[in-house]
N, C-alpha and C. Protein backbone atom coordinates (compact mmCIF):
# COMPACT_ATOMS: atom_id res chain seq x y z
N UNK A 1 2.21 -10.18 23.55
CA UNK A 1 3.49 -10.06 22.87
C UNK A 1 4.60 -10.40 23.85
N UNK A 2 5.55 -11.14 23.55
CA UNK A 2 6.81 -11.63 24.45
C UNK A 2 7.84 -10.42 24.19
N UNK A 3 8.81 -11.25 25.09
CA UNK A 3 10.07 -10.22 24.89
C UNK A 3 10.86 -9.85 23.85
N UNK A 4 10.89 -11.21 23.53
CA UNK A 4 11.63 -11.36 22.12
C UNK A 4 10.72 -10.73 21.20
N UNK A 5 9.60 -10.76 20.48
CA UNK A 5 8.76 -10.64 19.81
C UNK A 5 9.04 -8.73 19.78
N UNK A 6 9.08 -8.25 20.78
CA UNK A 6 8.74 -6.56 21.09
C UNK A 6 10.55 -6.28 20.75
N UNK A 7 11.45 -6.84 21.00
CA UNK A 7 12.80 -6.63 20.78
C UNK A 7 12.90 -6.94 19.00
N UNK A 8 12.42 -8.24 18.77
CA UNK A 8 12.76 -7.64 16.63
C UNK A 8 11.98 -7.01 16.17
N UNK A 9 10.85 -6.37 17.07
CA UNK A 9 10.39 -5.32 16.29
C UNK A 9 10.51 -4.27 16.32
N UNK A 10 10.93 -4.12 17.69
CA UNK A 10 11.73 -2.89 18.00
C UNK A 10 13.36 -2.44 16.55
N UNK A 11 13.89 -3.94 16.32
CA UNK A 11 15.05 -3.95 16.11
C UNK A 11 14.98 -3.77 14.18
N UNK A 12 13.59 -4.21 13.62
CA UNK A 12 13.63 -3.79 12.32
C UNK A 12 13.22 -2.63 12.52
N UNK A 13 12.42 -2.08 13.07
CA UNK A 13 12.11 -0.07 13.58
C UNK A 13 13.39 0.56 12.88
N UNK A 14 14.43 -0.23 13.93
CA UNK A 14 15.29 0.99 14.49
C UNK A 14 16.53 1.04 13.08
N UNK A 15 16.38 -0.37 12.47
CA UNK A 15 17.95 -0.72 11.46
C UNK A 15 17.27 -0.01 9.87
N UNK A 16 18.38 0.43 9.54
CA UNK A 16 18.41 1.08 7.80
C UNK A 16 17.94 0.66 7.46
N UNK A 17 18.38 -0.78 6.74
CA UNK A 17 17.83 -1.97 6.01
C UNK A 17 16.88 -2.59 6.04
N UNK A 18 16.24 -2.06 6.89
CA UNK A 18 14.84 -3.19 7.19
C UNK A 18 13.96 -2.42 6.09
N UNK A 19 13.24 -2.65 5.17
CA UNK A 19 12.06 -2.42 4.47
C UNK A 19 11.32 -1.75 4.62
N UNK A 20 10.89 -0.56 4.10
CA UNK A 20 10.25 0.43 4.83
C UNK A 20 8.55 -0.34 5.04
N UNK A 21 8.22 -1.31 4.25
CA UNK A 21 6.91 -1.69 4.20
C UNK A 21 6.81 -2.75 6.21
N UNK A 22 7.92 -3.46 5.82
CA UNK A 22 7.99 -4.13 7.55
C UNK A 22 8.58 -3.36 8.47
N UNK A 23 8.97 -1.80 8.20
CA UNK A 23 9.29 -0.86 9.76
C UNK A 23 7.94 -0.29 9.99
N UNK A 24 6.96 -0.42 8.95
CA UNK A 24 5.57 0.88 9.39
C UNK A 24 5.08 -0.61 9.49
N UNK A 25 5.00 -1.72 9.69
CA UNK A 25 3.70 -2.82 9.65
C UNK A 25 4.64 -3.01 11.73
N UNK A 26 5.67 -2.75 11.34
CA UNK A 26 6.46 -3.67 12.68
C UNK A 26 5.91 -1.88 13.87
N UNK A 27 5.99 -1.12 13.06
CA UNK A 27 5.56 0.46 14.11
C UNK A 27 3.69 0.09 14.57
N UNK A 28 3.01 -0.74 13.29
CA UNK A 28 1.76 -0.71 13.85
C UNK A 28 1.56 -1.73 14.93
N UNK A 29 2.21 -3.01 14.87
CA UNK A 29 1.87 -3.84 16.11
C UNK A 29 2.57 -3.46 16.99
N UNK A 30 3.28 -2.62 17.41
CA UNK A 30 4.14 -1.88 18.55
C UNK A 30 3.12 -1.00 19.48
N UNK A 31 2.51 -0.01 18.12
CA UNK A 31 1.67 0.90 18.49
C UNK A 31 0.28 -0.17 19.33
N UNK A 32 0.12 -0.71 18.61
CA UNK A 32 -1.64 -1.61 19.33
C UNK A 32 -0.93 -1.89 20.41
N UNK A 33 -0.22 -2.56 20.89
CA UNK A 33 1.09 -3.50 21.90
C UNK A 33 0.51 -2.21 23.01
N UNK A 34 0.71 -1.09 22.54
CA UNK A 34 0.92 0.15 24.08
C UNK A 34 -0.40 0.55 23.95
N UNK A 35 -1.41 -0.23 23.56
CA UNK A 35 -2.45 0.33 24.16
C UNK A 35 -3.57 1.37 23.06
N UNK A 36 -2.96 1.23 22.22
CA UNK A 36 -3.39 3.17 21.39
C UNK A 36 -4.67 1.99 20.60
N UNK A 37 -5.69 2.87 20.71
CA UNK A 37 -6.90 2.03 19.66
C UNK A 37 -6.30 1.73 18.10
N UNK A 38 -7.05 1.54 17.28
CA UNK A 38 -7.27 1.54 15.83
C UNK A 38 -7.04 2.62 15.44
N UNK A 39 -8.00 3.59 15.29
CA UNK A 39 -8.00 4.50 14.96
C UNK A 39 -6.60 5.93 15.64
N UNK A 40 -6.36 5.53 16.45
CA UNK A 40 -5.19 6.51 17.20
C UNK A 40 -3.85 6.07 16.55
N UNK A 41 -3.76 4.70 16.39
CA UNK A 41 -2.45 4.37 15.45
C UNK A 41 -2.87 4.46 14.18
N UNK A 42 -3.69 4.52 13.40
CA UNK A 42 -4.07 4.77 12.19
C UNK A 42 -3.95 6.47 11.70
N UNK A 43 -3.71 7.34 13.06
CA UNK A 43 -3.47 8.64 12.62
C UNK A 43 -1.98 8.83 13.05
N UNK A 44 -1.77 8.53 13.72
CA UNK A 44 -0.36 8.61 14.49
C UNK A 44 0.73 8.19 13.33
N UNK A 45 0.35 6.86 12.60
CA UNK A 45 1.25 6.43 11.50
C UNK A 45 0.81 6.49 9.78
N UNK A 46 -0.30 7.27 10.02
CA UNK A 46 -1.09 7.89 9.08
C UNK A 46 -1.36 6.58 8.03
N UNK A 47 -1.62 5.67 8.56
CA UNK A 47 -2.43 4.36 7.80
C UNK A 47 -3.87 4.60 7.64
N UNK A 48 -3.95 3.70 7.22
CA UNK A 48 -5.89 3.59 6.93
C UNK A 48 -5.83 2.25 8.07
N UNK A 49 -7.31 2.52 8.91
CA UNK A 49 -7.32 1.76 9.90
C UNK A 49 -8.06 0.39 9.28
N UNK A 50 -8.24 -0.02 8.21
CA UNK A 50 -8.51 -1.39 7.68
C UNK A 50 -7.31 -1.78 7.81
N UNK A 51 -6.18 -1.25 7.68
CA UNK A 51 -4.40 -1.32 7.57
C UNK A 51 -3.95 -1.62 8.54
N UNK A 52 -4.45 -1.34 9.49
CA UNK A 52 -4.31 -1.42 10.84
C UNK A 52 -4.61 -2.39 11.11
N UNK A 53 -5.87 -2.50 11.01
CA UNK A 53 -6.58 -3.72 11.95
C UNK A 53 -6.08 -5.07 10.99
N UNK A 54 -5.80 -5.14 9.62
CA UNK A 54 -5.12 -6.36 9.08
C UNK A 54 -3.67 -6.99 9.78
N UNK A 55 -2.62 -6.03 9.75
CA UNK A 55 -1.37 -6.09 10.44
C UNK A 55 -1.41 -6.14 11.60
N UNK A 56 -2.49 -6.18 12.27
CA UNK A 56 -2.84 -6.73 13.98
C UNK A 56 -3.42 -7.92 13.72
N UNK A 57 -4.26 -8.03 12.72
CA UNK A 57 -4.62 -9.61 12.70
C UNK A 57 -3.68 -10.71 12.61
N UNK A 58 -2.85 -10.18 11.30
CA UNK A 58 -2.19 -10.92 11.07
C UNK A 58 -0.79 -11.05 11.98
N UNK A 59 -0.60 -10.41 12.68
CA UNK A 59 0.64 -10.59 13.50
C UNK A 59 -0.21 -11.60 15.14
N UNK A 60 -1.08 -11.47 15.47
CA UNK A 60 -2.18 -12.17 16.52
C UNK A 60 -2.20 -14.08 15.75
N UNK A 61 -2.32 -13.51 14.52
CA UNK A 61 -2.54 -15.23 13.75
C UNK A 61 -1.31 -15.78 13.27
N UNK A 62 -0.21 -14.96 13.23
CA UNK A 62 0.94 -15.54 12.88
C UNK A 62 2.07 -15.52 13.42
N UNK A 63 2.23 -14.50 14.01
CA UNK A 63 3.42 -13.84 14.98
C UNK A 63 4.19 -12.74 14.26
N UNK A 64 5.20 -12.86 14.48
CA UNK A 64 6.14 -12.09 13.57
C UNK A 64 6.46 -12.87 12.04
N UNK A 65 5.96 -14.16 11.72
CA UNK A 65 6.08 -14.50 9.93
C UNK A 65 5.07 -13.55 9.50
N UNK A 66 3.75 -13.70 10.06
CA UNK A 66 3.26 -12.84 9.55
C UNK A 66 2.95 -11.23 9.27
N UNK A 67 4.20 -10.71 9.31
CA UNK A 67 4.38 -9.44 9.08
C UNK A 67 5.00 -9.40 7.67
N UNK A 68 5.87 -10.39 7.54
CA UNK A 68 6.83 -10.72 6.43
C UNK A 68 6.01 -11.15 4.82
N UNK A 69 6.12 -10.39 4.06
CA UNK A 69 5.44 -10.56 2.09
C UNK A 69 5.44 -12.08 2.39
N UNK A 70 3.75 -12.70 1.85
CA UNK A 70 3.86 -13.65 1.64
C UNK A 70 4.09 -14.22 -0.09
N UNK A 71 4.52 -15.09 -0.28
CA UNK A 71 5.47 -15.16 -1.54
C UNK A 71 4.07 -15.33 -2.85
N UNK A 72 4.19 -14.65 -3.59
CA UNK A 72 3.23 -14.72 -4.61
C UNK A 72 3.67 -15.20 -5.69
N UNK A 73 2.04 -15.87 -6.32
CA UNK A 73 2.99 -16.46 -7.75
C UNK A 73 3.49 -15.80 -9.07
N UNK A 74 4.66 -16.32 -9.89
CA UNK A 74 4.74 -15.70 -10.86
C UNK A 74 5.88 -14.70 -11.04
C-alpha cells in the first residue's frame, strides 16, 4: 500500500459523508495493511471473514476503484 493509497483511506474513515459501506470496506484494508490476520479484523470490525478476505482481494486487484460499488444493471 503507498502513501497516498493509506491517506484516502484514512481520509474516507475519518469524513461524514463518506458511505458507511466504503468507511467499513476502507477500515478493512487498513486493518490487513497493519498486519491483523483475517480473522482478527473480521472480529475487530465484526465482518464475516469471507468479507474480509473479498475487500482485500479486491483492493490487491484493483486498488482503491476497487473498493468503490461496481455499477449494476438496471
Amino acid at each position: 500500500m503507498t502513501d497516498a493509497q493509506r491517506a484516502a483511506l484514512e481520509g474516507w474513515v475519518r469524513r461524514r459523508t463518506t458511505a458507511q459501506a466504503l468507511a467499513q470496506r476502507s477500515r478493512i484494508v487498513l486493518e490487513c495493511a497493519e498486519g491483523y490476520s483475517i480473522i482478527e479484523v473480521s472480529r475487530r470490525l465484526r465482518a464475516s471473514p469471507d468479507t474480509v478476505r473479498a475487500w482485500r482481494r479486491r483492493f490487491l486487484e484493483r486498488g482503491l476503484g476497487g473498493l468503490c460499488d461496481d455499477l449494476r444493471p438496471g
